[in-house]
Structures are given as structure tokens and as C-alpha cells.
Protein backbone atom coordinates (compact mmCIF):
# COMPACT_ATOMS: atom_id res chain seq x y z
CA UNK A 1 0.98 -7.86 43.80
CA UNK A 2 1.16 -4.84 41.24
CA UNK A 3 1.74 -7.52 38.64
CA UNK A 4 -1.52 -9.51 39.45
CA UNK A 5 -3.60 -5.92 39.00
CA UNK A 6 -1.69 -4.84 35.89
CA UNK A 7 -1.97 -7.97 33.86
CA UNK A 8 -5.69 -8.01 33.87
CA UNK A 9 -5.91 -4.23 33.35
CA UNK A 10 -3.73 -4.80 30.28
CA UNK A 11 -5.73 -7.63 28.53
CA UNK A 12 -9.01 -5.59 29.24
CA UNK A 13 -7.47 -2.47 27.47
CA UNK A 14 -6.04 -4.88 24.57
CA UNK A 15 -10.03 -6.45 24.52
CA UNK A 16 -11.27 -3.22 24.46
CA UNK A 17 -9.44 -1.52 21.68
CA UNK A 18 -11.07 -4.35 19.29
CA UNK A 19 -14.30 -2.99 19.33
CA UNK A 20 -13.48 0.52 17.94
CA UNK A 21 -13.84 0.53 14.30
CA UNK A 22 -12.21 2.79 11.76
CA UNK A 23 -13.79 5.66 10.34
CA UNK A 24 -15.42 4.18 6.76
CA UNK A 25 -15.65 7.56 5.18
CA UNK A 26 -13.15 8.29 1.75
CA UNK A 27 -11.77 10.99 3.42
CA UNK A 28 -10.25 8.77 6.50
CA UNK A 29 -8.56 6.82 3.20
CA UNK A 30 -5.20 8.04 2.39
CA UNK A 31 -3.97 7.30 -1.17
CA UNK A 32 -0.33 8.13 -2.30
CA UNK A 33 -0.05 10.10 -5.24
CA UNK A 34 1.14 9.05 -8.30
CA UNK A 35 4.27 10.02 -10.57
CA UNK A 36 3.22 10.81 -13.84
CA UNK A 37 5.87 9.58 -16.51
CA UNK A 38 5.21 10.86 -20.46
CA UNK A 39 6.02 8.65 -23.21
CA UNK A 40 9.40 9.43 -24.22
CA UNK A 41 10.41 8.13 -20.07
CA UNK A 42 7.93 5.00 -21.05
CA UNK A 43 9.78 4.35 -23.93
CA UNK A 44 13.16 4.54 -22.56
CA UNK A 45 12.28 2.44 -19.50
CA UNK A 46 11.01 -0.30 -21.88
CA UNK A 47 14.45 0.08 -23.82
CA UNK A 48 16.15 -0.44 -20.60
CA UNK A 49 13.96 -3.64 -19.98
CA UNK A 50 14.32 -5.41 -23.17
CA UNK A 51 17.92 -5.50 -22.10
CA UNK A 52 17.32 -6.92 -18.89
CA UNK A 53 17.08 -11.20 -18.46
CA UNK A 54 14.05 -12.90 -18.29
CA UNK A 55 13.36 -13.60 -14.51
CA UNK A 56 15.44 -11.31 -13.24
CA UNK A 57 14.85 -9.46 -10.12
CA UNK A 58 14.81 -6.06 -11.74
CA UNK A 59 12.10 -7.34 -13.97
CA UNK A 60 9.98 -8.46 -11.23
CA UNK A 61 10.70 -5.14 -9.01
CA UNK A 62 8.83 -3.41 -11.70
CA UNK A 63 6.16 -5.97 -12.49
CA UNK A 64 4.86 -5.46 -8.63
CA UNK A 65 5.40 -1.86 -8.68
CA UNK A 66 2.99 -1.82 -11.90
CA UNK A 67 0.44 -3.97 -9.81
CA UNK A 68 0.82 -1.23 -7.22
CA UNK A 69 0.28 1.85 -9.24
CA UNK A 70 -2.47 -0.17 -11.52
CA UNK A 71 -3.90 -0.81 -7.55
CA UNK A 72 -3.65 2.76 -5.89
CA UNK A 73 -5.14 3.70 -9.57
CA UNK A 74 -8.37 1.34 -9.12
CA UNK A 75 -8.74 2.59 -5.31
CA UNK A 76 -8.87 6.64 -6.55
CA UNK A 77 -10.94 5.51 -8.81
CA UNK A 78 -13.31 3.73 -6.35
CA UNK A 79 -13.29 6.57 -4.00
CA UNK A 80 -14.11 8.71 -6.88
CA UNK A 81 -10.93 11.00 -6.86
């Protein structure tokens, strides 16, 4: 019988919690920061990759983790930080 009551309660709850909406404001948006690397790190990092195969994982690891960074960068930017 307790089964019969809770089920219902549960998908009304579930229904229920799709109409709140998230707070639009910039300051409800959380951004990591970024690591700020100076050219002589740049430089040795690109060193390090020339050595590395074409289509390697490694290569790819820091292809998306450029995208990433070049994507937090764009959203700061967009919130005006």
C-alpha cells in the first residue's frame, strides 16, 4: 500500500523540479581560472610536441585542452570578466 502512495508522490516531485529554472545572472556562472604559462614554458611545451607522433594521444590530450582554455577564455569574456 505504501508503495502505491510513494510512487506517485515521487514522479510529482521529479515533475515538479522541471519547472524551476536556474538563476541567469553572471554571477550564478562559475568559470575556472586559468594557468597562465610565459613563453619560455610555451616554447618548451612545443619542443616537447614536435617530438611527439602525429595522431598520438598525447597530441590530441592537448589539442582538447586548448579548445577548453580557448572556451572558458570566450565565456569570461562574454560575461565580461
Amino acid at each position: 500500500m505504501m508503495i502505491r502512495l510513494c510512487i506517485p508522490l515521487g514522479v510529482a516531485a521529479l515533475l515538479l523540479s522541471g519547472c524551476a529554472s536556474p538563476d541567469p545572472s553572471p554571477a550564478s556562472s562559475v568559470l575556472p581560472p586559468l594557468q597562465e604559462y610565459g613563453d619560455e614554458f610555451r616554447g618548451r611545451l612545443g619542443a616537447e610536441l614536435q617530438g611527439l607522433q602525429d595522431g598520438g594521444a598525447t597530441k590530441q590530450f592537448v589539442r582538447d585542452c586548448i579548445a577548453t582554455r580557448d572556451a572558458i577564455r570566450a565565456s569570461a569574456d562574454a560575461l565580461g570578466r
